[in-house]
Structures are given as C-alpha cells and as structure tokens.
N, C-alpha and C. Protein backbone atom coordinates (compact mmCIF):
# COMPACT_ATOMS: atom_id res chain seq x y z
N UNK A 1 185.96 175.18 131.47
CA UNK A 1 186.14 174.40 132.67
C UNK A 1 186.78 173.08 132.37
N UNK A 2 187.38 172.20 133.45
CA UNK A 2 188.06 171.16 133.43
C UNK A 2 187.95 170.19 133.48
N UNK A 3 186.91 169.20 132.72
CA UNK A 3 186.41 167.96 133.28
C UNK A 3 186.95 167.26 133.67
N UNK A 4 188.02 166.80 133.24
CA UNK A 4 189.55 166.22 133.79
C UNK A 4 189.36 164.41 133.68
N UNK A 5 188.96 164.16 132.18
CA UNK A 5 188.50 162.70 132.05
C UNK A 5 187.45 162.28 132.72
N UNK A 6 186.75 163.14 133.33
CA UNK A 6 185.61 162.42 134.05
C UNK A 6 184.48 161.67 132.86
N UNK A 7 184.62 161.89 131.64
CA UNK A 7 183.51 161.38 130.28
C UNK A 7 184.55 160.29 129.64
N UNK A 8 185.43 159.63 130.66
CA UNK A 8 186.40 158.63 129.20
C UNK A 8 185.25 157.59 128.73
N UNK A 9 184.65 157.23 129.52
CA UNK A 9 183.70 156.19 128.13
C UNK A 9 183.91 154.67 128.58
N UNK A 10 182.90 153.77 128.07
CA UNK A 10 182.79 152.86 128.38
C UNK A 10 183.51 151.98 128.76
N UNK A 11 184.48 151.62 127.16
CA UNK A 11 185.80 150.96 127.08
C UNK A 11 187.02 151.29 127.76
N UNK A 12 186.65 151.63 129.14
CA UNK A 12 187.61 151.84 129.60
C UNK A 12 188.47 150.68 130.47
N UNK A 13 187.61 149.69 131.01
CA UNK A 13 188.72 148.77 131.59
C UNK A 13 187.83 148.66 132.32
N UNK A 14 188.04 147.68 133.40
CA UNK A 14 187.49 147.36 134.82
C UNK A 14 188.21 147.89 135.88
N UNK A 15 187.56 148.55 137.01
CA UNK A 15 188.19 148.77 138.04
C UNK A 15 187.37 148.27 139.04
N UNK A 16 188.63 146.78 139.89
CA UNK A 16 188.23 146.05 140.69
C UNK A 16 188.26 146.80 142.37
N UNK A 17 189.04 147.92 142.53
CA UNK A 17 188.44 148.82 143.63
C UNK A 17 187.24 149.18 144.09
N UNK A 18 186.95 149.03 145.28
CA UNK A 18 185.68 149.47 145.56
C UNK A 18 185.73 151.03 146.59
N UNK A 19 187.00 151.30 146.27
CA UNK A 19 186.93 152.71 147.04
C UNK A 19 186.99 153.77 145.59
N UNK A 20 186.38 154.67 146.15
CA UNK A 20 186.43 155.68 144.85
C UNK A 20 186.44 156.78 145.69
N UNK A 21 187.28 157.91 144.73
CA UNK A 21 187.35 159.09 144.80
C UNK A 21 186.79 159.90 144.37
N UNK A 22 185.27 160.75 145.09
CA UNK A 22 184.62 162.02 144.46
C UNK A 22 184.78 162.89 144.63
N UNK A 23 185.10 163.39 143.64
CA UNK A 23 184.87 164.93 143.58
C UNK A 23 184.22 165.47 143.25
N UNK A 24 183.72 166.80 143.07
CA UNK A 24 182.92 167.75 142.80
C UNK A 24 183.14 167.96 141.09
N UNK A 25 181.78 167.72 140.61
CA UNK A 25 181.99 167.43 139.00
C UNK A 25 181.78 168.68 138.61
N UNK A 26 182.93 169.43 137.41
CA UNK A 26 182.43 170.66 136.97
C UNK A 26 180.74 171.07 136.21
N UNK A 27 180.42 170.05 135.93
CA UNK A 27 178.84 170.36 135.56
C UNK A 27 177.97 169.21 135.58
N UNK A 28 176.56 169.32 135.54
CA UNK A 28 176.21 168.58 135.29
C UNK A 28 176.48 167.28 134.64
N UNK A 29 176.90 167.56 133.21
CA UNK A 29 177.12 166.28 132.45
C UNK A 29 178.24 165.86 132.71
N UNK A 30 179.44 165.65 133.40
CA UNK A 30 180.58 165.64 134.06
C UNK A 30 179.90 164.68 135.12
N UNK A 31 179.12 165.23 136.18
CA UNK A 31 179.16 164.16 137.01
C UNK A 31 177.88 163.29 136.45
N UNK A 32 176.97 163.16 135.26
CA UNK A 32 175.96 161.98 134.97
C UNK A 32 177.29 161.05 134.25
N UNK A 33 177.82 161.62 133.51
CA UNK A 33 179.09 160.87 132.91
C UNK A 33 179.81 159.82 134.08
N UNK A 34 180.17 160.69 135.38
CA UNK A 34 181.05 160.09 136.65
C UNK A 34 179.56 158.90 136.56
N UNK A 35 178.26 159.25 137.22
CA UNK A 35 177.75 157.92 137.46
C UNK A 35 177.34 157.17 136.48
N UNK A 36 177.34 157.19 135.31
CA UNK A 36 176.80 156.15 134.44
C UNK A 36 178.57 155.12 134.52
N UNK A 37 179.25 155.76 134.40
CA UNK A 37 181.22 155.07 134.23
C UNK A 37 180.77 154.32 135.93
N UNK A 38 180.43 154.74 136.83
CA UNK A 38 180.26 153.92 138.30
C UNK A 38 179.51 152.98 137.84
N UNK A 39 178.22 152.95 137.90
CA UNK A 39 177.25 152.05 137.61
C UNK A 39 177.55 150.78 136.38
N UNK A 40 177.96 151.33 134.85
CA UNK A 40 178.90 150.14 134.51
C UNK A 40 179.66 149.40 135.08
N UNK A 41 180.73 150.20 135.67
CA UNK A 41 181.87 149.03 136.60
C UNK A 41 181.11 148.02 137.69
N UNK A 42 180.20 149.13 138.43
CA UNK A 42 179.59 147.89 138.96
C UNK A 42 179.08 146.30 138.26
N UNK A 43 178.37 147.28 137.22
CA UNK A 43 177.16 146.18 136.23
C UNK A 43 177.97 144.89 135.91
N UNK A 44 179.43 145.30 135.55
CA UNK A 44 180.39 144.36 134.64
C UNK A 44 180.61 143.33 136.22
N UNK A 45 181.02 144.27 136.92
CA UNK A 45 181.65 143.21 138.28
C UNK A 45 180.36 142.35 138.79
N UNK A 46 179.49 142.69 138.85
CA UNK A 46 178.20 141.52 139.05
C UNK A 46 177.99 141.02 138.52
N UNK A 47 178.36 141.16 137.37
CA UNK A 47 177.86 140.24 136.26
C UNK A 47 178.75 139.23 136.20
N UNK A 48 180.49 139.50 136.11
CA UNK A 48 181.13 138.49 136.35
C UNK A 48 180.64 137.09 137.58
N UNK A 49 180.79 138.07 138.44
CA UNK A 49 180.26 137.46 139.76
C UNK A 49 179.20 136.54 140.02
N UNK A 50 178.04 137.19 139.24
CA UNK A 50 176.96 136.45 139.18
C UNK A 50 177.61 135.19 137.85
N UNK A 51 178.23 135.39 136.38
CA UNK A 51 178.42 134.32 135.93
C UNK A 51 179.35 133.13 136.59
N UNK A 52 180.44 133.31 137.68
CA UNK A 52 181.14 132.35 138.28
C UNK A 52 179.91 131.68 138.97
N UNK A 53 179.15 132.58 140.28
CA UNK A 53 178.24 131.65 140.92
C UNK A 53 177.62 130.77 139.75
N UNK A 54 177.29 131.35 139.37
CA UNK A 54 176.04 130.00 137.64
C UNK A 54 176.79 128.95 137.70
N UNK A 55 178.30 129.27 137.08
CA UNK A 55 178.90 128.18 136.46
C UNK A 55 179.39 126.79 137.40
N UNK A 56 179.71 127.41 138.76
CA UNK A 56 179.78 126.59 140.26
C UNK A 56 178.42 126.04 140.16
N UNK A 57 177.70 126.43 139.89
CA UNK A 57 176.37 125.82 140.22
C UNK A 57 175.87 124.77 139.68
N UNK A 58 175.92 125.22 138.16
CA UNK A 58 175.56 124.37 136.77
C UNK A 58 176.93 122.77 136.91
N UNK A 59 178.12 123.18 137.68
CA UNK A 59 179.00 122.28 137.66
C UNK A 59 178.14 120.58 138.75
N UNK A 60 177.78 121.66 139.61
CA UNK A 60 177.38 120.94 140.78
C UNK A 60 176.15 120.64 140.45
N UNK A 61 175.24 121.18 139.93
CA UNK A 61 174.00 119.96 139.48
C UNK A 61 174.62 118.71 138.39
N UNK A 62 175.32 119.19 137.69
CA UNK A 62 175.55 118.04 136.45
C UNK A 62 176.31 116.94 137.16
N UNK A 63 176.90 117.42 138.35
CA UNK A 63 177.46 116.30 139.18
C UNK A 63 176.40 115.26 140.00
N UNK A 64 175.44 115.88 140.45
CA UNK A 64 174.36 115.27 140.96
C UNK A 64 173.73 114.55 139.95
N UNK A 65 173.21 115.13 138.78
CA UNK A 65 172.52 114.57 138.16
C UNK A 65 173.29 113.06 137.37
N UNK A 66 174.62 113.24 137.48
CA UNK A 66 175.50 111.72 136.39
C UNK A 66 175.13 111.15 138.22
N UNK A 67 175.42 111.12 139.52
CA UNK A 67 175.39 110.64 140.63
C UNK A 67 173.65 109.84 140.36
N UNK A 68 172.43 110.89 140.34
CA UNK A 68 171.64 109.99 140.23
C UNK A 68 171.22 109.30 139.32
N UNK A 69 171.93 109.32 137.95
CA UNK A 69 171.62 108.46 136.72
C UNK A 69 172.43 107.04 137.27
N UNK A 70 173.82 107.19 137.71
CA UNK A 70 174.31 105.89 138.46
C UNK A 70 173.29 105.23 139.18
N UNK A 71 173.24 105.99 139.90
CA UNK A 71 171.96 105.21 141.56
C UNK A 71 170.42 104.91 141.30
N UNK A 72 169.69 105.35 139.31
CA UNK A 72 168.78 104.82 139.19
C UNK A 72 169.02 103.80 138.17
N UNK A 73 170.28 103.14 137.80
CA UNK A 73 171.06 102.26 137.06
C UNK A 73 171.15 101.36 137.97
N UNK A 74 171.77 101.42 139.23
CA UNK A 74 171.69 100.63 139.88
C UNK A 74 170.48 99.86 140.59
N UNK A 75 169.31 100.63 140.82
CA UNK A 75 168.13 100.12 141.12
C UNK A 75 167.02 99.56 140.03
N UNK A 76 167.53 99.70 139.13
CA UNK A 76 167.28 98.85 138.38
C UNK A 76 167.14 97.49 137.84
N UNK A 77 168.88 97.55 138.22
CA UNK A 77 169.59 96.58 138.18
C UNK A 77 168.62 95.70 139.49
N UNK A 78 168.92 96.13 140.35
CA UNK A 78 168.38 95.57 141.80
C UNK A 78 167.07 94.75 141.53
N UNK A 79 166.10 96.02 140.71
CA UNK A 79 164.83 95.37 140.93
C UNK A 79 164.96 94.29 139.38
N UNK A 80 165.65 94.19 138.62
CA UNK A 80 165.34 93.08 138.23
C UNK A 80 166.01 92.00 138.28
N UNK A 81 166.84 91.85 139.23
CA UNK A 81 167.47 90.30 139.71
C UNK A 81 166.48 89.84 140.90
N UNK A 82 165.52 91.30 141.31
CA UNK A 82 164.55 90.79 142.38
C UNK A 82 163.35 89.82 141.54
N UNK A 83 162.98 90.98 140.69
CA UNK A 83 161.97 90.06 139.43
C UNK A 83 162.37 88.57 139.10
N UNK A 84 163.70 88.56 139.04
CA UNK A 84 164.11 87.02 138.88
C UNK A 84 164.19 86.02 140.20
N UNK A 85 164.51 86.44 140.92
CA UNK A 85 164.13 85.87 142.29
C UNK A 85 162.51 85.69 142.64
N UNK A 86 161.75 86.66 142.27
CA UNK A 86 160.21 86.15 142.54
C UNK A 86 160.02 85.23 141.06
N UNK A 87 160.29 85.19 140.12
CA UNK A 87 159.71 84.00 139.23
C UNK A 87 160.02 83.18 139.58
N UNK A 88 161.48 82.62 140.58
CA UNK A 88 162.28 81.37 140.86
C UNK A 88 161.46 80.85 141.61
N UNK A 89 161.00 81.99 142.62
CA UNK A 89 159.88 81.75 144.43
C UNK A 89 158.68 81.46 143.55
N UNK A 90 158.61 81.62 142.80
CA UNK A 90 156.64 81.49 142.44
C UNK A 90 156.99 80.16 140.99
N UNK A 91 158.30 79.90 140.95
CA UNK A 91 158.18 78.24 140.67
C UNK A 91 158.20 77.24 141.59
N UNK A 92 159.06 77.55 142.64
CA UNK A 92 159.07 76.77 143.42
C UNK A 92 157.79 76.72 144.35
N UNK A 93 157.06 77.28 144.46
CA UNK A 93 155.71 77.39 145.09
C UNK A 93 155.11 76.88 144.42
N UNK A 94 154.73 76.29 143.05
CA UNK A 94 154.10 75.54 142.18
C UNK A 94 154.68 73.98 142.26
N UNK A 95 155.95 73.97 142.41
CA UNK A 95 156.59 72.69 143.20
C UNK A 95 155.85 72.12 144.34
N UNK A 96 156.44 72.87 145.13
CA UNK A 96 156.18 72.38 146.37
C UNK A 96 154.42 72.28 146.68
N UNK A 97 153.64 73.07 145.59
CA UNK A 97 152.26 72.90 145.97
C UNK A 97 151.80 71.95 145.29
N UNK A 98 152.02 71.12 143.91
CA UNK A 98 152.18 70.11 143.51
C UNK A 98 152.64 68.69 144.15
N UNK A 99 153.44 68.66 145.15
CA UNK A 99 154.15 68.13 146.25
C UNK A 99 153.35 67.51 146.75
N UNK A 100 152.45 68.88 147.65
CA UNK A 100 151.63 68.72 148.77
C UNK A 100 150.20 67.42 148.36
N UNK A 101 150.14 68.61 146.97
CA UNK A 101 148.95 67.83 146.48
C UNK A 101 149.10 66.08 145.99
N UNK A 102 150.05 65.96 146.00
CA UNK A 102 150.84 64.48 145.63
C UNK A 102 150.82 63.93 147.28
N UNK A 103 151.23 64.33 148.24
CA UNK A 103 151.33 63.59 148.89
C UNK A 103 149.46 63.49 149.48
N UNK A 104 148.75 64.98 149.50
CA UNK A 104 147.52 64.29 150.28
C UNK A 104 146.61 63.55 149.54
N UNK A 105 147.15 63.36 148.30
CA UNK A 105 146.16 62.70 147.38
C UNK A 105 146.69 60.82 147.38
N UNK A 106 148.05 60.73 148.02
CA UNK A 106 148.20 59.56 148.54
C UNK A 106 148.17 59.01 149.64
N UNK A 107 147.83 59.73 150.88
CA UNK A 107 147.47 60.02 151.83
C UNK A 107 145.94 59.13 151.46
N UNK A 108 145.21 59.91 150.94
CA UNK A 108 143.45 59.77 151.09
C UNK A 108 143.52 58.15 150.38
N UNK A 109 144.17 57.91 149.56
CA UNK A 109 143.79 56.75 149.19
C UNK A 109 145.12 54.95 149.19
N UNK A 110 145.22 56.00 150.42
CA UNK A 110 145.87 54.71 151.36
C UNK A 110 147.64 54.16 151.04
N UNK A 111 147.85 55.58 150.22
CA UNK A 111 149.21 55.56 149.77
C UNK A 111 149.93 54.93 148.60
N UNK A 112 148.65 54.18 147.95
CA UNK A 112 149.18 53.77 146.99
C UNK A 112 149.90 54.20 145.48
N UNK A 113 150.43 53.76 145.20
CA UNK A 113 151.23 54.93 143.73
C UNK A 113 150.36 54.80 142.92
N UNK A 114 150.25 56.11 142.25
CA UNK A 114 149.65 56.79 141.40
C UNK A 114 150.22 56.50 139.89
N UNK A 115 150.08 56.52 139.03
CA UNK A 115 150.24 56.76 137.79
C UNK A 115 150.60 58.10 137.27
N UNK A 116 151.27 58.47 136.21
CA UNK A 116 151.16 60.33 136.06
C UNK A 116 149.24 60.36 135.32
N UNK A 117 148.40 59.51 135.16
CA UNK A 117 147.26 59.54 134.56
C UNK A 117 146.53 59.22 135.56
N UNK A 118 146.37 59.49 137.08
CA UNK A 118 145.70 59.73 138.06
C UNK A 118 145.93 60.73 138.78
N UNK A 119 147.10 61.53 138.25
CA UNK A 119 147.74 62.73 138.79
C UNK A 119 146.36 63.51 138.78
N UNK A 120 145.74 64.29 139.74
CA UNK A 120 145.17 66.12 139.78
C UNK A 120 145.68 66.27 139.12
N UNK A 121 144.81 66.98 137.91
CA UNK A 121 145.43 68.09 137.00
C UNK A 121 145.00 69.58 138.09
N UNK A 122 145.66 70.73 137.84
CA UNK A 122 146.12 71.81 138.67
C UNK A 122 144.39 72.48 138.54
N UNK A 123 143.57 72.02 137.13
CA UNK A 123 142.78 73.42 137.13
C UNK A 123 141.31 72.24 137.12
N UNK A 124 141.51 70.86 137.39
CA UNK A 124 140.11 69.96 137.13
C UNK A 124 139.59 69.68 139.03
N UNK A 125 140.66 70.33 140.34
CA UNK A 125 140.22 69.97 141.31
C UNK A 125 140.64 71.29 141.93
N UNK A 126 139.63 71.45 143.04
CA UNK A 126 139.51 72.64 143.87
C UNK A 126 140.74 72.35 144.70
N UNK A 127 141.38 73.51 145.28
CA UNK A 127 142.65 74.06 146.02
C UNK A 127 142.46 73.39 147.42
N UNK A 128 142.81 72.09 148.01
CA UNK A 128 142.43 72.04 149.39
C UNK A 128 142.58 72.99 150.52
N UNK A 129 141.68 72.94 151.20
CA UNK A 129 141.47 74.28 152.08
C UNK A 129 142.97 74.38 152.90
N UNK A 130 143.47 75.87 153.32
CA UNK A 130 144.43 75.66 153.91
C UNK A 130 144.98 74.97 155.24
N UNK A 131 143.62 75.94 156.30
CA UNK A 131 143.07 74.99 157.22
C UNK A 131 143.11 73.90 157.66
N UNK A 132 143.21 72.88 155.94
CA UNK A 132 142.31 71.41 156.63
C UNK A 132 144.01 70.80 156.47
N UNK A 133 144.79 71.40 155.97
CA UNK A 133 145.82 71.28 155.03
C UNK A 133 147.24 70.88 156.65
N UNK A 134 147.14 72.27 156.75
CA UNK A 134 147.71 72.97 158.39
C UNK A 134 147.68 71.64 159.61
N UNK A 135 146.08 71.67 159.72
CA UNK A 135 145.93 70.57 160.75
C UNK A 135 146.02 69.31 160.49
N UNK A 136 145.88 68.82 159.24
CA UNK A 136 146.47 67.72 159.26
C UNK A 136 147.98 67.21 159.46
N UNK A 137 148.84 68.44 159.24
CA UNK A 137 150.47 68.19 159.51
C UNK A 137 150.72 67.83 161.20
C-alpha cells in the first residue's frame, strides 16, 4: 500500500496553513504518523506565538519598572528637600519662640533690657501657657 509521505518526520518545516487536507490514511500507522506531524505543527506555532506574547510582555514590564524606579527617585528627592524645609520650620520656631519669650519676659518686668545673663535659659523655666500667651496679644 501507498502511504504517500504521510510518515516524513519531524524535521520537516513549519506549515503556517491552517487548512489541511485529509485523507483517508492507508493504515493505522499512516494516519497516527498524519496526527502526531499535525499536533507538532501546531505545538511549534504556539509556541512561537506564545514566545512573541512573553517577549511583548517582558518588554512592557521592564518599561514600567525603569518608569517606576524614575518616579521613586523622584520622591525621594521630594521628600528630602521636604526634610530640609521642616528642619528650616522647626528652626525658625525656636526663633521666633525665643522671641516671644524675650519679649514677655520684658513685658513682666517693665521693659527693661536684659543682659544675655538674665536671659531664660530654654530648659530652667516652664513653657508659658499658650492661652495666657494668645490673650495677652
């Protein structure tokens, strides 16, 4: 009988058709031969297929991922010129509360100038209340 190449074998090539022609296989092993040669061509074409989708994919995360290494570079950046902005605010709040305490401490005793050796030291007198602080302005 005539198998008629139906057993050529693995190495045969790719065939990107998806129409096929069956025929009636002279025997058994003739047509397991026809479907194992189908089922490869498929296997190879999905497989291609499936490796393009990966590689589109793998392209497009590594793009995201350099995108968010930028944008947590940048917030970085952000939060520490903020850090420097609150040490500037929390000197100047030691200023200006030094200030305060300069002026109500010349205030109470009739305005007269102080010495820097009658100055409040920051940690030998209690914080005047805010309250009393407020209403007196």
């Amino acid at each position: 009988g005539g198998g008629g190449g139906g057993g050529g074998g693995a190495g045969g090539g790719k065939r990107k058709s998806s129409k096929l022609t069956v025929e009636r296989p002279a025997n058994i092993s003739d047509g397991l031969a026809e479907v194992q040669k189908v089922a490869e061509e498929r296997t190879w074409e999905l497989a291609d297929d499936v490796a393009a989708v990966l590689g589109e994919e793998m392209q497009s995360l590594e793009r995201r991922q350099k995108e968010q290494q930028r944008s947590m570079a940048h917030t970085q950046e952000s939060l520490q010129g903020l850090r420097q902005m609150i040490y500037k605010l929390n000197g100047t709040c030691d200023e200006v509360g030094g200030l305060s305490r300069r002026l109500t401490y010349g205030q109470d005793t009739q305005e007269r100038p102080m010495s820097n050796s009658e100055m409040p030291e920051e940690d030998d007198e209690p914080m005047p209340d805010p309250a009393a602080v407020r209403a007196s302005l």
